[in-house]
N, C-alpha and C. Protein backbone atom coordinates (compact mmCIF):
# COMPACT_ATOMS: atom_id res chain seq x y z
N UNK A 1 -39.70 -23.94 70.29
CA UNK A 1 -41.04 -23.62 70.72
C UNK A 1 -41.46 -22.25 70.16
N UNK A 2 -42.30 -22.26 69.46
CA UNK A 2 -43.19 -20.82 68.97
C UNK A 2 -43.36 -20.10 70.27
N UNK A 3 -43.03 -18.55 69.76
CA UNK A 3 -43.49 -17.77 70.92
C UNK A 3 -44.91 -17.03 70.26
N UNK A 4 -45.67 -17.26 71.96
CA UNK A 4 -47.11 -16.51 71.41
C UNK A 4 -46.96 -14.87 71.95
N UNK A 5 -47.20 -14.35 70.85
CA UNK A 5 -47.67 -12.68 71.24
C UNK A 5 -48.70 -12.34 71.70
N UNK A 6 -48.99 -11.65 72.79
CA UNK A 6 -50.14 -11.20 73.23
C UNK A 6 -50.12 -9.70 73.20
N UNK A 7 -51.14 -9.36 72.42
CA UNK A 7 -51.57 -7.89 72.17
C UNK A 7 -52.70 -7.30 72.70
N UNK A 8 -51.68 -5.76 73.09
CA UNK A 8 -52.49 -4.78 73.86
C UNK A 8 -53.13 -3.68 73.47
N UNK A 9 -54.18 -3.34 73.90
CA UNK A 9 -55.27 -2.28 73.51
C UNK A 9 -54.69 -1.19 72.21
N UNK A 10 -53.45 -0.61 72.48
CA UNK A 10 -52.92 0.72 71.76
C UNK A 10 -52.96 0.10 70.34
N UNK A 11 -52.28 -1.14 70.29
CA UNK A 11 -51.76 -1.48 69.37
C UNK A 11 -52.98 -2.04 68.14
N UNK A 12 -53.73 -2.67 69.13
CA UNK A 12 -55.21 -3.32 67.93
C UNK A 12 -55.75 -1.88 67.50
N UNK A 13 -55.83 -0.55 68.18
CA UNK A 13 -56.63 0.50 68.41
C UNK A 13 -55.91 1.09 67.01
N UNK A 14 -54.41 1.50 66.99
CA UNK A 14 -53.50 1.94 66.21
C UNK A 14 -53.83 1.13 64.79
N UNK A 15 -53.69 -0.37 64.97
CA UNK A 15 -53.74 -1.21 63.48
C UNK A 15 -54.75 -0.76 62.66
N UNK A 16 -56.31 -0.54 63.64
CA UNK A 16 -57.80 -0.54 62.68
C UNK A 16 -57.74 1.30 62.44
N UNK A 17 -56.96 2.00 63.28
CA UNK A 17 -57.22 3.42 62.62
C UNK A 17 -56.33 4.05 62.46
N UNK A 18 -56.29 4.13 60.92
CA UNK A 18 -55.22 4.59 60.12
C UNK A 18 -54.97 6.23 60.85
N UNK A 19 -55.59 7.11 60.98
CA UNK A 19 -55.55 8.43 61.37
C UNK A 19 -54.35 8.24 63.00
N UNK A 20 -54.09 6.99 63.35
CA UNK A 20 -53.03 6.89 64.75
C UNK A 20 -51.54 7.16 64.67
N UNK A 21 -50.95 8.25 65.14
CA UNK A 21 -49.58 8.34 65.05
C UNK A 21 -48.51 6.68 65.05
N UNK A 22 -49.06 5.17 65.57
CA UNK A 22 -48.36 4.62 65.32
C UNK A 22 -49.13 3.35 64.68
N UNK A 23 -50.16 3.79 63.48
CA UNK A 23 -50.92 3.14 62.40
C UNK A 23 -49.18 2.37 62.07
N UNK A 24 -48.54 2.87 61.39
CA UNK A 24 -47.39 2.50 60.56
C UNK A 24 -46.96 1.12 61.12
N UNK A 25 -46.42 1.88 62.14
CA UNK A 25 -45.64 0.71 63.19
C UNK A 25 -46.09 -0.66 63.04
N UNK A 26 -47.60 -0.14 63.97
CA UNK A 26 -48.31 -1.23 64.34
C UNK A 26 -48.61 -2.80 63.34
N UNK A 27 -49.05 -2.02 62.30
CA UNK A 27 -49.33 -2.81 61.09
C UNK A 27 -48.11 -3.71 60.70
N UNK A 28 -46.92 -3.12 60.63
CA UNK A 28 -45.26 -3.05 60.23
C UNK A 28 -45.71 -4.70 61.47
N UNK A 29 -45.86 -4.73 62.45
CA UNK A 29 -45.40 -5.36 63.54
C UNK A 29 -46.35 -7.07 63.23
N UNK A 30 -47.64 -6.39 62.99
CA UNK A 30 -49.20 -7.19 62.94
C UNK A 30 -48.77 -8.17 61.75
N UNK A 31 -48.18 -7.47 60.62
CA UNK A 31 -48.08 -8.43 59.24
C UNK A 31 -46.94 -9.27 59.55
N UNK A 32 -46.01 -8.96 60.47
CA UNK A 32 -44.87 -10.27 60.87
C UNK A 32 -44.91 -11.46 61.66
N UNK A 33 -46.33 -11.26 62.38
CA UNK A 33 -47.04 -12.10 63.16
C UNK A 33 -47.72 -13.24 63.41
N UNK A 34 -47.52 -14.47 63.41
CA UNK A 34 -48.94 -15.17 62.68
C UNK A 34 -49.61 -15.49 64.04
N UNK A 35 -50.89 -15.22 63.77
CA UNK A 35 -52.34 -15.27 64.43
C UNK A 35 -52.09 -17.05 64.61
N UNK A 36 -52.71 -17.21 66.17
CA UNK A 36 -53.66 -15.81 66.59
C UNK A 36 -52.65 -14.88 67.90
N UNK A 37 -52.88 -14.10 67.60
CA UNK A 37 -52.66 -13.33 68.50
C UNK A 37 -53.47 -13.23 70.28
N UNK A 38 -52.99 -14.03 71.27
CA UNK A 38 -53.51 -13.43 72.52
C UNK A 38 -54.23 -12.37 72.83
N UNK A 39 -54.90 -12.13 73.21
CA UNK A 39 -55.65 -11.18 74.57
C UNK A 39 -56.50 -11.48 75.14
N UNK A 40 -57.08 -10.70 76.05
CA UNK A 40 -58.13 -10.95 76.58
C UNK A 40 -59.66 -10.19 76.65
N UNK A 41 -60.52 -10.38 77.30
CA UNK A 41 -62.06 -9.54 76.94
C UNK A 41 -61.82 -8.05 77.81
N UNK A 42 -61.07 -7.86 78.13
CA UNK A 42 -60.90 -6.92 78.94
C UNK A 42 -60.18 -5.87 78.34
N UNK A 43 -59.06 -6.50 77.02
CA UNK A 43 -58.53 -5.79 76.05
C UNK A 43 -59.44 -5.25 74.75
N UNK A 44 -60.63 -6.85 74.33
CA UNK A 44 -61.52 -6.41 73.52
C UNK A 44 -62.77 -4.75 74.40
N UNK A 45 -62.89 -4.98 75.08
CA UNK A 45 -63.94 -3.72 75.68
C UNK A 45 -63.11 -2.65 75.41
N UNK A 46 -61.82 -2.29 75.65
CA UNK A 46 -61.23 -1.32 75.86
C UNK A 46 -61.07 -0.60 74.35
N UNK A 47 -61.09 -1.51 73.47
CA UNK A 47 -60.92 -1.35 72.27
C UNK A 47 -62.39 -0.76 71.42
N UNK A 48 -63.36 -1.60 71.70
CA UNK A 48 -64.49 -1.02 71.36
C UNK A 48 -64.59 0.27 71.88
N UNK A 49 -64.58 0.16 72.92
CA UNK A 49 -65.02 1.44 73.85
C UNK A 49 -64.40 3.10 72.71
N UNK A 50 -63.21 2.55 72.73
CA UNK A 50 -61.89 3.41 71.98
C UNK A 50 -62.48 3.76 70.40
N UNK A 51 -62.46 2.54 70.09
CA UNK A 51 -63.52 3.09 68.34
C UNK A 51 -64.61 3.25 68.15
N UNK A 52 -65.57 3.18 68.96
CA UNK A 52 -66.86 3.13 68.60
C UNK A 52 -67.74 3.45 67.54
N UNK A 53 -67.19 3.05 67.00
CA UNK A 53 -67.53 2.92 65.13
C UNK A 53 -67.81 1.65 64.85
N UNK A 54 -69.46 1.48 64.65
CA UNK A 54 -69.50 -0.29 64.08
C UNK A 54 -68.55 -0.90 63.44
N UNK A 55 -68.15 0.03 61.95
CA UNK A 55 -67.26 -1.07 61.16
C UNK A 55 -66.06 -0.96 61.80
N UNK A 56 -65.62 -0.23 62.77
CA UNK A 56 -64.28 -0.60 63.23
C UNK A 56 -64.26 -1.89 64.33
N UNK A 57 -65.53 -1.53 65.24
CA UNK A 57 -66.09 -2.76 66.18
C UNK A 57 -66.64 -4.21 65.35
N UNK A 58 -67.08 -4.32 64.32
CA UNK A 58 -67.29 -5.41 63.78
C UNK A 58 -65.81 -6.03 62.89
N UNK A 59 -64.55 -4.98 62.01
CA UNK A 59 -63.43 -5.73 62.15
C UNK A 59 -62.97 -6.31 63.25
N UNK A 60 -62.97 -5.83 64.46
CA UNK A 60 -62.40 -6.52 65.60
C UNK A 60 -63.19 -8.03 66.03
N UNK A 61 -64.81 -7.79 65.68
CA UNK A 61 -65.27 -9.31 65.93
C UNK A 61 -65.19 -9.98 64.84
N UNK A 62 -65.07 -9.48 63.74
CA UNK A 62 -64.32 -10.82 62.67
C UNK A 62 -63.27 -11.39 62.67
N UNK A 63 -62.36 -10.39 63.65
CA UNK A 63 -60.93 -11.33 64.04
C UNK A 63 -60.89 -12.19 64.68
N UNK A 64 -61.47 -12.22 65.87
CA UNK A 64 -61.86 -13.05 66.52
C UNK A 64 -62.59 -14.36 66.23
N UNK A 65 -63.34 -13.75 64.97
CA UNK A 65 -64.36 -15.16 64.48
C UNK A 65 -62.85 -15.77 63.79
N UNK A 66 -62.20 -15.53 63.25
CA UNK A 66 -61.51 -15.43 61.76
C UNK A 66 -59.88 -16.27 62.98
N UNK A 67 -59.81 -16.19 63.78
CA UNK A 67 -59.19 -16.59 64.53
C UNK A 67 -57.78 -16.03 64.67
N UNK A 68 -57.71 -14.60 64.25
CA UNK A 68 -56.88 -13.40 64.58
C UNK A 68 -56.05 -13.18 65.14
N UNK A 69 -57.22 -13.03 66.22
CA UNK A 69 -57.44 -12.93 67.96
C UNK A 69 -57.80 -14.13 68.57
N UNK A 70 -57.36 -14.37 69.67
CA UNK A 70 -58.15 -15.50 70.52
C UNK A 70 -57.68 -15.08 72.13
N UNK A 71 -59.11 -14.98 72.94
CA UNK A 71 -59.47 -15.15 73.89
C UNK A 71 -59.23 -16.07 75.14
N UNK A 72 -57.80 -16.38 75.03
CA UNK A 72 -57.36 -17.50 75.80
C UNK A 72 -57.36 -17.30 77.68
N UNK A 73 -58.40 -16.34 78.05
CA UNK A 73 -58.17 -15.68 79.59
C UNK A 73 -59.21 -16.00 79.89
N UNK A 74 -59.52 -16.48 81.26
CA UNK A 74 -60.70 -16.48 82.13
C UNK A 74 -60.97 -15.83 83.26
N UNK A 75 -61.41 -14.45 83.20
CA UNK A 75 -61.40 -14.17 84.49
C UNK A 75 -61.56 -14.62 86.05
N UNK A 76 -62.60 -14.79 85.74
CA UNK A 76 -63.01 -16.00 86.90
C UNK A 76 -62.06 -16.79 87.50
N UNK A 77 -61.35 -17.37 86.47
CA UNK A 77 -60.12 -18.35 87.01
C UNK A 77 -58.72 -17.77 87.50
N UNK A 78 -58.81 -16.29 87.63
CA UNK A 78 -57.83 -15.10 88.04
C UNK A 78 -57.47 -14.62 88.81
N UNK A 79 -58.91 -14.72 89.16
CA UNK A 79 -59.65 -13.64 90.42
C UNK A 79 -58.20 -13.29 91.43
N UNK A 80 -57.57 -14.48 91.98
CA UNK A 80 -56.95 -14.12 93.03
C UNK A 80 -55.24 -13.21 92.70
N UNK A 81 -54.62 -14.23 91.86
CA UNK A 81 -53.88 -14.04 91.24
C UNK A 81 -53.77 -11.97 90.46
N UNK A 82 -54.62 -11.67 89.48
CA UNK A 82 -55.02 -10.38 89.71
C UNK A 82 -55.03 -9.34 90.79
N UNK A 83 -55.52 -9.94 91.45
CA UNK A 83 -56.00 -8.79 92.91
C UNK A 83 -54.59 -8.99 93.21
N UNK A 84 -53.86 -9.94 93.81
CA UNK A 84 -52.30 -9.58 93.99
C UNK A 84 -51.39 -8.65 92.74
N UNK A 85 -51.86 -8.62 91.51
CA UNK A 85 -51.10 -7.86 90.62
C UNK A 85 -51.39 -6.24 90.79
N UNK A 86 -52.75 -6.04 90.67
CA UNK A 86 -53.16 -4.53 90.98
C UNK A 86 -53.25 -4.58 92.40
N UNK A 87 -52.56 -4.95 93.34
CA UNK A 87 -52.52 -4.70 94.47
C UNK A 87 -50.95 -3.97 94.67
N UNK A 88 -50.13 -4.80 94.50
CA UNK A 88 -48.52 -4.88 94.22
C UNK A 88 -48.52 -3.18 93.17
N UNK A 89 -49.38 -3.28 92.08
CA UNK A 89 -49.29 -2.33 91.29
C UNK A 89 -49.90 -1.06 91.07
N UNK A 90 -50.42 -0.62 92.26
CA UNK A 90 -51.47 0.17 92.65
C UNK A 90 -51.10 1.64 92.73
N UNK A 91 -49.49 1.93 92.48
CA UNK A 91 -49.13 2.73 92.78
C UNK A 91 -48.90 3.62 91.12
N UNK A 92 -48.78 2.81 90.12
CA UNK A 92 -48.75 2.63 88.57
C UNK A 92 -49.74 3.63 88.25
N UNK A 93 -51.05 3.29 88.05
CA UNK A 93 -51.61 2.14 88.67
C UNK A 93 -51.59 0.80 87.66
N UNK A 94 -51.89 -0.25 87.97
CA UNK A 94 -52.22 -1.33 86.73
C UNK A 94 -53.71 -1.24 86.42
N UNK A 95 -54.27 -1.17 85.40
CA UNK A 95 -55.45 -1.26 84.72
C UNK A 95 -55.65 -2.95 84.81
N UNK A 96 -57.09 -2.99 85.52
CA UNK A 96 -57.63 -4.56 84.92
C UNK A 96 -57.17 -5.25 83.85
N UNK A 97 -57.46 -4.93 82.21
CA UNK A 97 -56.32 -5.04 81.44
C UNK A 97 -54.90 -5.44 80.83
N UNK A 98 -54.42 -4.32 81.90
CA UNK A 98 -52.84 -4.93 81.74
C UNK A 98 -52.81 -5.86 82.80
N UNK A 99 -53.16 -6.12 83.61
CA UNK A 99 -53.02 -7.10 85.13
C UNK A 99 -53.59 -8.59 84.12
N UNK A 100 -54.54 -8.08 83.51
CA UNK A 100 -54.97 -9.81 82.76
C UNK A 100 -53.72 -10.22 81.94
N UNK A 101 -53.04 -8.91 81.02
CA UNK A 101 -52.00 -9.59 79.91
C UNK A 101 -50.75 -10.13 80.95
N UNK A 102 -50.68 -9.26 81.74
CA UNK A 102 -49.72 -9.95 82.19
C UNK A 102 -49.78 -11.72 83.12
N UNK A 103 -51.23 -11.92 83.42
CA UNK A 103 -51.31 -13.15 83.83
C UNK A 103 -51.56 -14.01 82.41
N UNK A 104 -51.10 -13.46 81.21
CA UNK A 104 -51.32 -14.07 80.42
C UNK A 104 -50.06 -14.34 80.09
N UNK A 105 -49.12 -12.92 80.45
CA UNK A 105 -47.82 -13.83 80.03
C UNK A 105 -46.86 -14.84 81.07
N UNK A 106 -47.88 -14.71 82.18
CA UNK A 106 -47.17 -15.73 83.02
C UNK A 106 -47.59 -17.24 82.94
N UNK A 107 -49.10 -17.35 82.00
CA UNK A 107 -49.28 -18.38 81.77
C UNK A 107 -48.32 -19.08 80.49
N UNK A 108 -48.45 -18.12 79.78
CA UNK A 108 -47.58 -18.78 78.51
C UNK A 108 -46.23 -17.77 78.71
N UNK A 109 -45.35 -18.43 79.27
CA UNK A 109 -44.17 -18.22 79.70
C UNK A 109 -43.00 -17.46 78.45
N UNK A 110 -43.51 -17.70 77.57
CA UNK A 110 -42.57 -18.17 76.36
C UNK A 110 -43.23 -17.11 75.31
N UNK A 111 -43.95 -16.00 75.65
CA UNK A 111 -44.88 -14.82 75.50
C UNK A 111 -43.98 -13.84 75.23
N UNK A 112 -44.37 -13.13 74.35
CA UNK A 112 -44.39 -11.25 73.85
C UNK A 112 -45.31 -10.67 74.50
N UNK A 113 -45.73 -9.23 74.63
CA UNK A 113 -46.53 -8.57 74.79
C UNK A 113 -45.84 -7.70 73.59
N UNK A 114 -47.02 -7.05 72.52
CA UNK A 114 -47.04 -6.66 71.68
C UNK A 114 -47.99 -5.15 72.19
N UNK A 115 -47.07 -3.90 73.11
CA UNK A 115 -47.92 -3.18 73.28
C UNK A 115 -47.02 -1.62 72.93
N UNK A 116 -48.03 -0.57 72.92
CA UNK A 116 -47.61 0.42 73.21
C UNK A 116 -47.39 1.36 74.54
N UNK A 117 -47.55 0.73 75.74
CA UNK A 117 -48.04 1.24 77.01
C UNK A 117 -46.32 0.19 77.65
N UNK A 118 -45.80 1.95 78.61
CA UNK A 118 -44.60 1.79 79.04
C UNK A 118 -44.42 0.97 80.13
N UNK A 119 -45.88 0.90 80.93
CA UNK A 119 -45.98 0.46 82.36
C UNK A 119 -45.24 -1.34 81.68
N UNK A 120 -45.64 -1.63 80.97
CA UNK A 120 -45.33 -2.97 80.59
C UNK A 120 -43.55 -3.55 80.92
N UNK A 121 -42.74 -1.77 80.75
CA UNK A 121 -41.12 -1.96 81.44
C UNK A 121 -41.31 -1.85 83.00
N UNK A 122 -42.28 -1.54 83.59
CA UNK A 122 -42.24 -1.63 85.11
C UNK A 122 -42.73 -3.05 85.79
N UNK A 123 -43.89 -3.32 84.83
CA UNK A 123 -44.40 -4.88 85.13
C UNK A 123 -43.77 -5.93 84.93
N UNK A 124 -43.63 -6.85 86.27
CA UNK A 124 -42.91 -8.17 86.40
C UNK A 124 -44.29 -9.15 86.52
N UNK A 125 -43.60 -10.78 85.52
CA UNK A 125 -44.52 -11.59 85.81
C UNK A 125 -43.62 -12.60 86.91
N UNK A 126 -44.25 -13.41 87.47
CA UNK A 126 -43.96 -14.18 88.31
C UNK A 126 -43.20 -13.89 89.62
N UNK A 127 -43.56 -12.37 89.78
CA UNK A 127 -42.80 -11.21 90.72
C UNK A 127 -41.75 -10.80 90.66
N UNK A 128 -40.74 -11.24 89.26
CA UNK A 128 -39.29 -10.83 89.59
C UNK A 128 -39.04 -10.62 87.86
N UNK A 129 -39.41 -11.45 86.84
CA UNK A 129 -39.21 -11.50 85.58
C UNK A 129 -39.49 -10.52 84.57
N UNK A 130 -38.72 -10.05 83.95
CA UNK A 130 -38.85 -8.95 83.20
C UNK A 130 -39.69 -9.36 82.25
N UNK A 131 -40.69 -8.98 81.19
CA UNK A 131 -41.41 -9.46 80.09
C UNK A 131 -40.90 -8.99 79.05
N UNK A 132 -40.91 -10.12 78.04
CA UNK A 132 -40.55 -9.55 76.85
C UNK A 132 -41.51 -8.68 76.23
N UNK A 133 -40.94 -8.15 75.50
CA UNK A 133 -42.21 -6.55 74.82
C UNK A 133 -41.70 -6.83 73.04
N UNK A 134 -42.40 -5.98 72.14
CA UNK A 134 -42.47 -5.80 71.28
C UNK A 134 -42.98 -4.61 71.80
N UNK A 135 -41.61 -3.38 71.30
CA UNK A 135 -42.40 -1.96 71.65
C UNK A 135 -42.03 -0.95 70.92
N UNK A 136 -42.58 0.15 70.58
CA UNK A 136 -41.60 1.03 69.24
C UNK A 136 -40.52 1.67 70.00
N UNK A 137 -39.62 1.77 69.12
CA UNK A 137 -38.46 2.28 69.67
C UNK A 137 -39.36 4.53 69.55
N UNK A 138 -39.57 4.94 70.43
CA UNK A 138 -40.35 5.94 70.40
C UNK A 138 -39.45 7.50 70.36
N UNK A 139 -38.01 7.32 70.35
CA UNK A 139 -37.55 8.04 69.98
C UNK A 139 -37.04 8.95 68.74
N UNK A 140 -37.98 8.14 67.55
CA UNK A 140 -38.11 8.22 66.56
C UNK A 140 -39.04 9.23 65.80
């Protein structure tokens, strides 16, 4: 069974701007990958928000067109599920965000998270399960 990667904010943020201490990495990680890559709209905002540079905001919606990226989360269909994650995780805290990837990797069981953000070693899916990561070794 293919495992799907789901990628987080640092890492799309890092790939499109070269000027990011882990541009290298990231890319290193992105070209071993085949698309599409997971996330959710909650990861795309965070990202815009972060570059706000058209042509960096319009690469990110050509990925998406281009099928990159894909949008496989519904909030709506979350709602509850969530509120128990940043509830449980409140002390972190969990960002909206990470509370979606991680109901993303509990949907697709068989999931990476492809991030730079540590909370991801504190976060359990299915309340007990460690997640697999793709993460830089940062002692480097």
């Amino acid at each position: 069974m293919k495992k799907q990667v789901i990628v987080d904010t640092g890492v799309i943020v890092a790939i499109i701007n070269k000027n990011d201490h882990y541009h290298h990495w990231a890319t290193q990680q992105f070209a071993d990958i085949q698309p599409p890559l997971l996330t959710c709209e909650s990861i795309i905002s965070e990202v815009c928000y972060l570059l706000r540079h058209y042509q960096q905001s319009n690469l990110l919606l050509q990925w998406l067109e281009k099928g990159v990226l894909s949008l496989l989360f519904r909030l709506q269909d979350e709602i509850q599920p969530l509120n128990s994650l940043l509830k449980k995780y409140s002390d972190v805290p969990m960002s909206l965000a990470d509370g979606c990837l991680v109901r993303l990797a509990e949907n697709y069981p068989q999931s990476l998270i492809l991030t730079l953000d540590s909370d991801f070693k504190v976060y359990r899916k299915n309340s007990n399960q460690i997640i697999s990561l793709i993460f830089p070794d940062k002692s480097k």
